[in-house]
PDB file of N, CA and C in Angstrom:
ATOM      1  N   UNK A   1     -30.866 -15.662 -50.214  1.00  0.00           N
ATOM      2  CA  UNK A   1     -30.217 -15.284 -48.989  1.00  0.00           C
ATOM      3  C   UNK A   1     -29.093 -16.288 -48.711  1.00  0.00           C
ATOM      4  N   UNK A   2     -27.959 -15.904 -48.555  1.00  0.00           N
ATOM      5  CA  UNK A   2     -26.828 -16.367 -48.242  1.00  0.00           C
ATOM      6  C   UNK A   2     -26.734 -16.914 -46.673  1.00  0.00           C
ATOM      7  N   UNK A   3     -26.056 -18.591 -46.774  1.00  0.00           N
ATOM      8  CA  UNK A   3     -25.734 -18.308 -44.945  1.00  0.00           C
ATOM      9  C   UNK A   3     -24.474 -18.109 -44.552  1.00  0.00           C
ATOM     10  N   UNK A   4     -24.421 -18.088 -43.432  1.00  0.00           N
ATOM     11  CA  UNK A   4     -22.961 -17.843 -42.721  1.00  0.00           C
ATOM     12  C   UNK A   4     -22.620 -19.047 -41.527  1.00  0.00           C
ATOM     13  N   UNK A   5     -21.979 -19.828 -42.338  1.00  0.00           N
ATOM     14  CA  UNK A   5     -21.872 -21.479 -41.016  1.00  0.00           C
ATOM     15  C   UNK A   5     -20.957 -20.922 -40.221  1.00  0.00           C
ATOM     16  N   UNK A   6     -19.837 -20.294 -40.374  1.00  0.00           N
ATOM     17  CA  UNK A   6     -19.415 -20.093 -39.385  1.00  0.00           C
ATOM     18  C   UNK A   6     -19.076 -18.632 -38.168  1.00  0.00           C
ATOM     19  N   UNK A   7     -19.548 -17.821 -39.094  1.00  0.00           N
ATOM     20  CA  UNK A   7     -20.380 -17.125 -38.270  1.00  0.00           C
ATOM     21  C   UNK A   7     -19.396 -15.569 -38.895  1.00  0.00           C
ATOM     22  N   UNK A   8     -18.863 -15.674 -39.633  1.00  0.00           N
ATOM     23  CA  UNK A   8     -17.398 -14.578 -39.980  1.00  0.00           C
ATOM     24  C   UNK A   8     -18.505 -12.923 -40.184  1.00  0.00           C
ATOM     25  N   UNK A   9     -19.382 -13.682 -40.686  1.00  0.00           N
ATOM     26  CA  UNK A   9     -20.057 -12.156 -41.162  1.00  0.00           C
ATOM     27  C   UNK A   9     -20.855 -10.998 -39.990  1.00  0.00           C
ATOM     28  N   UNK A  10     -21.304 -12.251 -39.123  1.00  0.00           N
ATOM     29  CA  UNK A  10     -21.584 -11.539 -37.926  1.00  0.00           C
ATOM     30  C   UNK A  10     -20.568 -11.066 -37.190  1.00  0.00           C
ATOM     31  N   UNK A  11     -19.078 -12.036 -36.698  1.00  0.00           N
ATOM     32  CA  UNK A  11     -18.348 -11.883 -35.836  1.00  0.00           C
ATOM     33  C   UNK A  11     -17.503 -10.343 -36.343  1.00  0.00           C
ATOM     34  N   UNK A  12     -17.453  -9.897 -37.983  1.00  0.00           N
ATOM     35  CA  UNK A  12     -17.449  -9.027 -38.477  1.00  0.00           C
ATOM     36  C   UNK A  12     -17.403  -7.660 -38.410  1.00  0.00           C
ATOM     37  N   UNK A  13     -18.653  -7.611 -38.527  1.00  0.00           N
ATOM     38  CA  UNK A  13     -19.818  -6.734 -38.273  1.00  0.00           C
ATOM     39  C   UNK A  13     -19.953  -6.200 -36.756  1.00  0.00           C
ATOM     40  N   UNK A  14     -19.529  -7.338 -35.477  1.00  0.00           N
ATOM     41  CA  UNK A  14     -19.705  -6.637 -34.613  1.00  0.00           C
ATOM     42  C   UNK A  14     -18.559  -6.527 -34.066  1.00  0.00           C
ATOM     43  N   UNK A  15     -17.829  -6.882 -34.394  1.00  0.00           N
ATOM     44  CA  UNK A  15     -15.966  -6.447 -34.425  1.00  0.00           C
ATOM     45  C   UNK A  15     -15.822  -4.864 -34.825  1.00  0.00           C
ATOM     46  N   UNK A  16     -16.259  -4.699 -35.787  1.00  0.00           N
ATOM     47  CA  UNK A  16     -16.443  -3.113 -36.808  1.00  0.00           C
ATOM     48  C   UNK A  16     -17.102  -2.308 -36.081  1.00  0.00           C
ATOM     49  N   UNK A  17     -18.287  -2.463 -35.572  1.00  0.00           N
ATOM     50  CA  UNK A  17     -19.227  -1.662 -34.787  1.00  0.00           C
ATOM     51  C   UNK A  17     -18.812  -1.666 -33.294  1.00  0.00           C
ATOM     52  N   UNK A  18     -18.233  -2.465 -32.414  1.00  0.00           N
ATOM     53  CA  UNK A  18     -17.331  -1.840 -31.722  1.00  0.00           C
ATOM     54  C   UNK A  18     -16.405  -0.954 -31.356  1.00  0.00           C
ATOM     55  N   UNK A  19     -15.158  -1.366 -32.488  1.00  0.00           N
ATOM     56  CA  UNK A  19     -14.447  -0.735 -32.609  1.00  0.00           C
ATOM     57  C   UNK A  19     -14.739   1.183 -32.920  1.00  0.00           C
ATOM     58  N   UNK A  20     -16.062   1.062 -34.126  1.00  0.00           N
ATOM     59  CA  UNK A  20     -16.316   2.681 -34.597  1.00  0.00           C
ATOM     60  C   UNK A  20     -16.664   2.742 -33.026  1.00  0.00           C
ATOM     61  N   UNK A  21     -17.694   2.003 -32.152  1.00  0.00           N
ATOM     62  CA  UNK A  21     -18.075   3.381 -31.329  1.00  0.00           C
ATOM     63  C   UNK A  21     -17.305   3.832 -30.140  1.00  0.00           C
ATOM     64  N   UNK A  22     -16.217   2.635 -30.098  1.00  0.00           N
ATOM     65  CA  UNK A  22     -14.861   3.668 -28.950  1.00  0.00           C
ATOM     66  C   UNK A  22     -14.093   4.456 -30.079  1.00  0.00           C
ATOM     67  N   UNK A  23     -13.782   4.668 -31.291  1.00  0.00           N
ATOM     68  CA  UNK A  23     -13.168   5.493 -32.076  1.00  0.00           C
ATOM     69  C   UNK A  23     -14.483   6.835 -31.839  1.00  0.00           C
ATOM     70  N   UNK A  24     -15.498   6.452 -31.872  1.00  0.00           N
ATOM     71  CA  UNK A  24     -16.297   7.583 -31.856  1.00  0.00           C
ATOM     72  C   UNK A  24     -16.295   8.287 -29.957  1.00  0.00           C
ATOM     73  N   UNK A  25     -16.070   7.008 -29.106  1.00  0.00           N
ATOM     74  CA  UNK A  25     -15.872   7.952 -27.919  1.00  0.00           C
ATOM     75  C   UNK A  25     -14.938   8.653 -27.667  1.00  0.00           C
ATOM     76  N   UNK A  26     -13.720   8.395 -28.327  1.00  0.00           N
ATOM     77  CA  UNK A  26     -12.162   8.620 -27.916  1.00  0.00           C
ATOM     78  C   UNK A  26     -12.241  10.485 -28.858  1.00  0.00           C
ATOM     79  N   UNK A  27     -13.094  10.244 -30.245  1.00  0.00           N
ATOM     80  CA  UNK A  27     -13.020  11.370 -30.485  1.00  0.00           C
ATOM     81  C   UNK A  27     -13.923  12.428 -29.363  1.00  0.00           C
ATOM     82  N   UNK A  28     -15.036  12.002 -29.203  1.00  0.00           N
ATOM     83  CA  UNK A  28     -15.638  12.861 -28.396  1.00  0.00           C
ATOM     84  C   UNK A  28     -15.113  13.246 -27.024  1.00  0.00           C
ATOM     85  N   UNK A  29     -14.412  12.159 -26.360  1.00  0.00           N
ATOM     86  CA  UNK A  29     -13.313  12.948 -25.291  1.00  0.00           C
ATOM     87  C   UNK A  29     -12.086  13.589 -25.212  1.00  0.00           C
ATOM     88  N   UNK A  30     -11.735  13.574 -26.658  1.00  0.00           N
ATOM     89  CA  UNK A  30     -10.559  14.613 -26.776  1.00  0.00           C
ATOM     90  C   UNK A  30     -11.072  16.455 -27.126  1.00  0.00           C
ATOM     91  N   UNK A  31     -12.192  15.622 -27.920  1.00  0.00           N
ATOM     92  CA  UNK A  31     -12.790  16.934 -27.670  1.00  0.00           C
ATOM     93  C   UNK A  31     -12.785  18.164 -26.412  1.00  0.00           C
ATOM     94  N   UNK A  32     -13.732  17.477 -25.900  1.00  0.00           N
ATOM     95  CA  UNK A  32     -14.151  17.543 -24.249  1.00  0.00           C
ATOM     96  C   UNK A  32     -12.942  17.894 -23.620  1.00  0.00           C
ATOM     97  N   UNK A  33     -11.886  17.338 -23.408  1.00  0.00           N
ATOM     98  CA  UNK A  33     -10.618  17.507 -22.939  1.00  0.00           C
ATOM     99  C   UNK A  33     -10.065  19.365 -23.200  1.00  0.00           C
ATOM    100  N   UNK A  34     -10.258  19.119 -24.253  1.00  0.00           N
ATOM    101  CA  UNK A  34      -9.457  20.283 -24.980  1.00  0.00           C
ATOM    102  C   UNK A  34     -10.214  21.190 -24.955  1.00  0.00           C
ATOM    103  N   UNK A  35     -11.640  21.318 -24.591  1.00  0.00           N
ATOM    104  CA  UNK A  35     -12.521  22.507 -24.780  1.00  0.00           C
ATOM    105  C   UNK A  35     -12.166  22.745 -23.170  1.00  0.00           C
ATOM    106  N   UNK A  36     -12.343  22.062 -22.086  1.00  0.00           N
ATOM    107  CA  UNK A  36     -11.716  22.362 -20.468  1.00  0.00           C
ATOM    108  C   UNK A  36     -10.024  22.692 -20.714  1.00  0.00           C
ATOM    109  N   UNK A  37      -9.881  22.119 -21.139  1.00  0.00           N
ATOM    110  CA  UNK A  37      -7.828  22.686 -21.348  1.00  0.00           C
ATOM    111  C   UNK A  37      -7.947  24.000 -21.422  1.00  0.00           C
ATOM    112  N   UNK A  38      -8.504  24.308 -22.847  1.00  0.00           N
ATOM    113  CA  UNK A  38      -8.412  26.203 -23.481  1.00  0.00           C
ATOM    114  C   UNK A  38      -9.476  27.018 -22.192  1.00  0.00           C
ATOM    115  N   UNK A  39      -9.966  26.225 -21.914  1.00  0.00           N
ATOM    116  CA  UNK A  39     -11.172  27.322 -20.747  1.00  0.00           C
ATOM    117  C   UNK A  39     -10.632  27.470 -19.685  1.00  0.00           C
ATOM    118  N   UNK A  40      -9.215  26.565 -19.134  1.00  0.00           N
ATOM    119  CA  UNK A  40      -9.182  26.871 -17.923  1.00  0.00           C
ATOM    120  C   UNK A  40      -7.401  27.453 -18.161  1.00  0.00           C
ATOM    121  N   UNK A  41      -6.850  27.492 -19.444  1.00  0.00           N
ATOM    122  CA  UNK A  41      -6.061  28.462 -19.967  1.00  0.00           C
ATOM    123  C   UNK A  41      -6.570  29.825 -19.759  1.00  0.00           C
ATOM    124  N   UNK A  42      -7.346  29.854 -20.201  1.00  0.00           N
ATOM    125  CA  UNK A  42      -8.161  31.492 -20.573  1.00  0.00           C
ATOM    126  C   UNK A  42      -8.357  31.951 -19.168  1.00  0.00           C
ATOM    127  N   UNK A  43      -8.600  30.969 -17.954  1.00  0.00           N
ATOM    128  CA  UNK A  43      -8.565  31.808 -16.888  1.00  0.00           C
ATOM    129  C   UNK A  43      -7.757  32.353 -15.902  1.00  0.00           C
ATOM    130  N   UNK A  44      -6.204  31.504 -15.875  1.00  0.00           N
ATOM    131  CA  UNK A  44      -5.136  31.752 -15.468  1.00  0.00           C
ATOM    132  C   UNK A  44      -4.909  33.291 -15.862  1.00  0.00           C
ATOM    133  N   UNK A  45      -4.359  34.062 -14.784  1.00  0.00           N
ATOM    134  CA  UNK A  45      -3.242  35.191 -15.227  1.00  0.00           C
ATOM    135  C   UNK A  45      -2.185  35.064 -15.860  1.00  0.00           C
ATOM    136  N   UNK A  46      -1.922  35.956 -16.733  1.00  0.00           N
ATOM    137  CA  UNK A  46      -0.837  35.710 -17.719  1.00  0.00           C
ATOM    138  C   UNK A  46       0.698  35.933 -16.784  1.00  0.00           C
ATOM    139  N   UNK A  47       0.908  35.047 -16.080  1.00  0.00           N
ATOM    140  CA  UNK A  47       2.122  34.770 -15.427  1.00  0.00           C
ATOM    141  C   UNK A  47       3.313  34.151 -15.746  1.00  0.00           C
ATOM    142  N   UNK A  48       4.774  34.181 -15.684  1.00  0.00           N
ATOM    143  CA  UNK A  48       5.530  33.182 -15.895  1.00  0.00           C
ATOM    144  C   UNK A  48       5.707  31.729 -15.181  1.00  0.00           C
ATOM    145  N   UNK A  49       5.444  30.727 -15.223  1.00  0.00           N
ATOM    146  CA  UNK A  49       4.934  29.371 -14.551  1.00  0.00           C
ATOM    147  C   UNK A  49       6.175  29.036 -14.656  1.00  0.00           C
ATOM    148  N   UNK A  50       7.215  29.265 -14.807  1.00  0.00           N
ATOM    149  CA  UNK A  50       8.558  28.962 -14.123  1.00  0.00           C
ATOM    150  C   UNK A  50       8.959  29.278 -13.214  1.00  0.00           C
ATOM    151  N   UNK A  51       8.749  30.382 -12.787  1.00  0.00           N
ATOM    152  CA  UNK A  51       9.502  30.985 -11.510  1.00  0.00           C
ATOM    153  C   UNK A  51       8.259  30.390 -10.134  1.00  0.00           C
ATOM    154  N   UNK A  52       6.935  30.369 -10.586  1.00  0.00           N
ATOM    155  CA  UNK A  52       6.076  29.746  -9.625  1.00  0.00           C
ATOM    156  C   UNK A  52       6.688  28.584  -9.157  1.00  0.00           C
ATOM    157  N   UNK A  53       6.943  27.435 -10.185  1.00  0.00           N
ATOM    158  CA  UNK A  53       6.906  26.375  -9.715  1.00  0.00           C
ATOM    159  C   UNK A  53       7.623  25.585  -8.469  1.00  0.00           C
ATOM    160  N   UNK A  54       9.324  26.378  -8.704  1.00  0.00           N
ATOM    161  CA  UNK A  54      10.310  26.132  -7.199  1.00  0.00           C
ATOM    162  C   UNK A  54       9.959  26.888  -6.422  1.00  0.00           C
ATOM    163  N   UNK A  55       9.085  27.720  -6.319  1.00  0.00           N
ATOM    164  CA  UNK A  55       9.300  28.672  -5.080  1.00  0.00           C
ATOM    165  C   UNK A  55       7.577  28.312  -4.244  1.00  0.00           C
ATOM    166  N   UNK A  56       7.017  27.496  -4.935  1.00  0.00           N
ATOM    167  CA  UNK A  56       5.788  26.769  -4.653  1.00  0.00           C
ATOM    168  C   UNK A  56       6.451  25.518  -3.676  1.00  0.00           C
ATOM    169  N   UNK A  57       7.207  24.906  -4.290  1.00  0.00           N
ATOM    170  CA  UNK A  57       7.672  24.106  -3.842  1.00  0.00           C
ATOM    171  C   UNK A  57       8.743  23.958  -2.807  1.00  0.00           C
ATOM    172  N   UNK A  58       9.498  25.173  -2.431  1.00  0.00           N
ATOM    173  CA  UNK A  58      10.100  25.268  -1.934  1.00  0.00           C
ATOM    174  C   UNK A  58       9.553  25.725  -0.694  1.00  0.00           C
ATOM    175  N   UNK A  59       8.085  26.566  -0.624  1.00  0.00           N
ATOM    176  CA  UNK A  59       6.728  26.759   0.461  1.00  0.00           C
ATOM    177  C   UNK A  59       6.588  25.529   1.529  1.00  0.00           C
ATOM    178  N   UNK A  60       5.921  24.743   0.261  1.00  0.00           N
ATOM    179  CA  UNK A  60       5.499  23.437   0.760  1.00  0.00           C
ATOM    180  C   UNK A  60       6.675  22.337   1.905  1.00  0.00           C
ATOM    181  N   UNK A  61       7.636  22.860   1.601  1.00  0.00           N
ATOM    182  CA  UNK A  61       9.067  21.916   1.820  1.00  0.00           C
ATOM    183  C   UNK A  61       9.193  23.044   3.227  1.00  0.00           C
ATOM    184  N   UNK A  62       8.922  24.395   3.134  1.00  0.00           N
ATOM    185  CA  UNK A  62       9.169  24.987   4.832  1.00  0.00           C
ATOM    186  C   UNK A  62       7.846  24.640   5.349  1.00  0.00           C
ATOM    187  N   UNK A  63       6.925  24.576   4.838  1.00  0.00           N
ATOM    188  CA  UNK A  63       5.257  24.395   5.622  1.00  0.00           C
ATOM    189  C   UNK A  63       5.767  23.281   6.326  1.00  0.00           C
ATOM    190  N   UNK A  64       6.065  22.482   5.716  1.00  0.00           N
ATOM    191  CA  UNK A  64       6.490  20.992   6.554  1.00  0.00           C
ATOM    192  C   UNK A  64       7.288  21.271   7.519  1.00  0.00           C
ATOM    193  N   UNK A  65       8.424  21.630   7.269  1.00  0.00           N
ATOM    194  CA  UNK A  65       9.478  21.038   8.286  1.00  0.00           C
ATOM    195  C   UNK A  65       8.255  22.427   9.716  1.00  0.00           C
ATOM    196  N   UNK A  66       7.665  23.116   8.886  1.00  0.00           N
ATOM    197  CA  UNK A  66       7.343  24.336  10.329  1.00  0.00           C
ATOM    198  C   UNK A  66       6.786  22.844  11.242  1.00  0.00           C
ATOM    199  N   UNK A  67       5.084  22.968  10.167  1.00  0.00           N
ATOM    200  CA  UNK A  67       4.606  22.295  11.258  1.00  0.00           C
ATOM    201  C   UNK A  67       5.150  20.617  11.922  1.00  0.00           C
ATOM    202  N   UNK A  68       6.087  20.253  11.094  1.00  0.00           N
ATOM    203  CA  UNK A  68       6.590  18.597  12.056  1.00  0.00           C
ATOM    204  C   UNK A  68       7.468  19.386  13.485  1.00  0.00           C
ATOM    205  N   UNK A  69       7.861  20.935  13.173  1.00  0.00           N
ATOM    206  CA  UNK A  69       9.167  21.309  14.410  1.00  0.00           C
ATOM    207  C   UNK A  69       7.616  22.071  15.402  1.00  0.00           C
ATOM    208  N   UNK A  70       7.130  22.851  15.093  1.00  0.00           N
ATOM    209  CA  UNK A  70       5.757  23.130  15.953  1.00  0.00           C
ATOM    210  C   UNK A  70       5.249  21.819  16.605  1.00  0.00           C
ATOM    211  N   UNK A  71       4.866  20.489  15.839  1.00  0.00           N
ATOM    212  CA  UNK A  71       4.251  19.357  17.027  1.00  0.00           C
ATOM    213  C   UNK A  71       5.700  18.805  17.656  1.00  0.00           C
ATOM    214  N   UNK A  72       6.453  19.239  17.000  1.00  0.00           N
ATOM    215  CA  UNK A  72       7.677  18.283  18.064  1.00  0.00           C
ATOM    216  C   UNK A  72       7.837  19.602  19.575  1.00  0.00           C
ATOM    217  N   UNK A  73       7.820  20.451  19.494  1.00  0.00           N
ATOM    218  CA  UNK A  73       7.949  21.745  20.346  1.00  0.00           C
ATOM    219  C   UNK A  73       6.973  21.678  21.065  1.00  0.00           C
ATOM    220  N   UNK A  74       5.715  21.378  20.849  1.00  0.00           N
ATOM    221  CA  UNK A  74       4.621  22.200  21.461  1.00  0.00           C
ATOM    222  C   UNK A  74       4.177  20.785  22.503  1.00  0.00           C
ATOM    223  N   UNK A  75       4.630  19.828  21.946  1.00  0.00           N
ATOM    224  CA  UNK A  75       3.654  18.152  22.305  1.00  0.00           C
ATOM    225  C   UNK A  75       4.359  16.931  22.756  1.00  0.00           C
ATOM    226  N   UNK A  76       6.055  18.124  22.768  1.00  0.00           N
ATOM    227  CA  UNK A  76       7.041  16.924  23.845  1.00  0.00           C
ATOM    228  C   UNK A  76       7.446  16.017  22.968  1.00  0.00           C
ATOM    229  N   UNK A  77       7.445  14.714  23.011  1.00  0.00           N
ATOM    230  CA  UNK A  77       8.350  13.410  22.525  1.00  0.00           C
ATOM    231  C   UNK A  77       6.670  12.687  21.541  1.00  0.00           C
ATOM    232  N   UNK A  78       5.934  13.208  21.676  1.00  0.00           N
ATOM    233  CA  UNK A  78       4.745  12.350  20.512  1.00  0.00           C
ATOM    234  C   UNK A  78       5.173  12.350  19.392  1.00  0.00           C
ATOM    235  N   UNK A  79       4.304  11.154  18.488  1.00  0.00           N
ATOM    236  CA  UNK A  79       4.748  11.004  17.282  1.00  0.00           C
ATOM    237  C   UNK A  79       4.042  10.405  16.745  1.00  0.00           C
ATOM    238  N   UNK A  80       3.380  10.628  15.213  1.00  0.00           N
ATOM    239  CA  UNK A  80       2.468  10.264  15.063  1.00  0.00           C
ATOM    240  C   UNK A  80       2.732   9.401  13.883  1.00  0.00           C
ATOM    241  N   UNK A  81       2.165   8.116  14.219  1.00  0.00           N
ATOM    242  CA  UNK A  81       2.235   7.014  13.443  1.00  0.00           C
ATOM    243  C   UNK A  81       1.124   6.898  12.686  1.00  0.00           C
ATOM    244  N   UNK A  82       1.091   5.637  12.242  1.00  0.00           N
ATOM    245  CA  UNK A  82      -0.165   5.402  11.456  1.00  0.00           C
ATOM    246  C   UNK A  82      -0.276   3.393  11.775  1.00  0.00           C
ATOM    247  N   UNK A  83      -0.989   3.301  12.428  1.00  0.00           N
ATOM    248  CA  UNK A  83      -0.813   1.714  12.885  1.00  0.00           C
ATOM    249  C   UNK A  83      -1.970   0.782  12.246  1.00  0.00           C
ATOM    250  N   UNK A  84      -2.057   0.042  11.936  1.00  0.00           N
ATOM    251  CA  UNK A  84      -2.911  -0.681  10.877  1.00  0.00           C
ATOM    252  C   UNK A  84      -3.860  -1.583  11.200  1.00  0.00           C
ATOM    253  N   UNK A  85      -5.089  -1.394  11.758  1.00  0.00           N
ATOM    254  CA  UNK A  85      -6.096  -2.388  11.498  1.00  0.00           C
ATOM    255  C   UNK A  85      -5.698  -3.444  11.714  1.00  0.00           C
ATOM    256  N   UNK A  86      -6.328  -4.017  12.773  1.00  0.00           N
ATOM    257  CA  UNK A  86      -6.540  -5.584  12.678  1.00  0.00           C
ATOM    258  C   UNK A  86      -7.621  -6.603  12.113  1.00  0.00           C
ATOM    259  N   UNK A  87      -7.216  -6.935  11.071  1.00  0.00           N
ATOM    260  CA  UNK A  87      -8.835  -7.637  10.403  1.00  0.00           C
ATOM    261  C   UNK A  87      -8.772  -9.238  10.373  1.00  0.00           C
ATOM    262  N   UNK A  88     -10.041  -9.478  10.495  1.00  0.00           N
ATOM    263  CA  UNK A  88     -10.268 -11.250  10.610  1.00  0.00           C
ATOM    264  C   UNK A  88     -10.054 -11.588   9.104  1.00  0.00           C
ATOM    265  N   UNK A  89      -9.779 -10.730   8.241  1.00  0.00           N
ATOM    266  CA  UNK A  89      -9.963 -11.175   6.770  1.00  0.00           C
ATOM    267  C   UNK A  89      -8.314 -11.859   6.595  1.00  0.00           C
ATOM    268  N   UNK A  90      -7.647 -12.025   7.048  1.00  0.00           N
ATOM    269  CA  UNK A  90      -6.463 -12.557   6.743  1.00  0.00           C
ATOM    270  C   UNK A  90      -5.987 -14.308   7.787  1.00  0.00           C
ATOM    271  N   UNK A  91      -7.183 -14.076   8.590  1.00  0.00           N
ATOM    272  CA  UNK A  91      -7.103 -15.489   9.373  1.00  0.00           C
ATOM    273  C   UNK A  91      -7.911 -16.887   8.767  1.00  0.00           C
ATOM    274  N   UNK A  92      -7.163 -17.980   8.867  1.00  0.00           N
ATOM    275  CA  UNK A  92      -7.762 -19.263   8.145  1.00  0.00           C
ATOM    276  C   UNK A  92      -8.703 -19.598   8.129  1.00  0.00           C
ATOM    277  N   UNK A  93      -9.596 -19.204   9.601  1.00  0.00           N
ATOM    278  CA  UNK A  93     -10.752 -19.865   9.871  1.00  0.00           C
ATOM    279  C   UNK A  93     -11.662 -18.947   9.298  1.00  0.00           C
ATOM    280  N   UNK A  94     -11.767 -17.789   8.727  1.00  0.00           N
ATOM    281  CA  UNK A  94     -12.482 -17.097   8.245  1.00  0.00           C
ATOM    282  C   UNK A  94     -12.506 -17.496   6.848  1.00  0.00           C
ATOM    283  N   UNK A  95     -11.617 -18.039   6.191  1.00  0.00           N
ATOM    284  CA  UNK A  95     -11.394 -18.633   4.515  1.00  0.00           C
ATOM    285  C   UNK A  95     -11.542 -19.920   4.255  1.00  0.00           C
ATOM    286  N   UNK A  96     -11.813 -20.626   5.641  1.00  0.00           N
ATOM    287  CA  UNK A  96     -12.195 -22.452   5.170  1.00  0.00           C
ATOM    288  C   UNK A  96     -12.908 -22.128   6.264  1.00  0.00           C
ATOM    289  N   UNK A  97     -14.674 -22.654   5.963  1.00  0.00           N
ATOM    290  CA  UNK A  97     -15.526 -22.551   7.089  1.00  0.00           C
ATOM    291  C   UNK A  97     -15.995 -23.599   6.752  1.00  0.00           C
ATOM    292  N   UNK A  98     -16.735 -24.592   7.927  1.00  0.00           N
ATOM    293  CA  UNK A  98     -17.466 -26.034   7.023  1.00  0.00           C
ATOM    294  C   UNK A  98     -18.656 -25.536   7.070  1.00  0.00           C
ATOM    295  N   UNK A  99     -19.644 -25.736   6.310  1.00  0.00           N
ATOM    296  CA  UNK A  99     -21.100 -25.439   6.213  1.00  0.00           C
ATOM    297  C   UNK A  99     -21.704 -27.274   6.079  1.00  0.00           C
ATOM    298  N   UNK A 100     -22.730 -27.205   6.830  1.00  0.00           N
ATOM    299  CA  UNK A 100     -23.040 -28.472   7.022  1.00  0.00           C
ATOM    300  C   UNK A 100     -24.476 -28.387   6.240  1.00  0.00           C
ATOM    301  N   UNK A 101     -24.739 -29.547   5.415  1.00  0.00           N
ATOM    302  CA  UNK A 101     -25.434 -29.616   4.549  1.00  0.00           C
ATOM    303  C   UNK A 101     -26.835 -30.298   5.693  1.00  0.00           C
ATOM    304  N   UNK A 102     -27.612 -29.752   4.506  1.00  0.00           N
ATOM    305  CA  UNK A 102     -29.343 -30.348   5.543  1.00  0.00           C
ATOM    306  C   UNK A 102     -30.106 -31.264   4.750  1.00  0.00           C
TER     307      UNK A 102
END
């Protein structure tokens, strides 16, 4: 029986066996990938997805301006912000505390 002083045959070995078993996950999730890809192909209507796409978008772009001109109309001068939390996590005395030893 042979030794190994510095260790090459192990460090090796589990270098190799790593590597196969994300090569072995990466195959098994492309798999996976591609079997949901073709299944959720197969369920779409056979439509042209060009002409959807600006006129989807061009929806979304009147949905907005409706409802920001509906709350500006309906609710006077409001406006709705988004104002941020006040937390003790950013003050000193919460990040240097003395703890007194017993």
């Amino acid at each position: 029986m042979t030794s190994d002083p510095h260790g090459l045959i192990l460090s090796l070995i589990s270098i190799s066996t790593v590597f196969l078993c994300l090569l072995i996950l990466y195959g098994l999730y492309s798999l996976v990938g591609l079997y949901f890809i073709r299944k959720a192909s197969s369920n779409k209507p056979a439509t042209a997805d060009t002409e959807d796409k600006p006129q989807d978008e061009e929806q979304q772009i009147a949905a907005a301006i409706a409802v920001a001109l509906e709350l500006h109309l309906k609710e006077g001068k409001r406006r709705i912000t988004i104002d941020p939390q006040e937390s003790d996590w950013g003050s000193p005395e919460r990040n240097f505390r003395r703890y007194e030893r017993l």
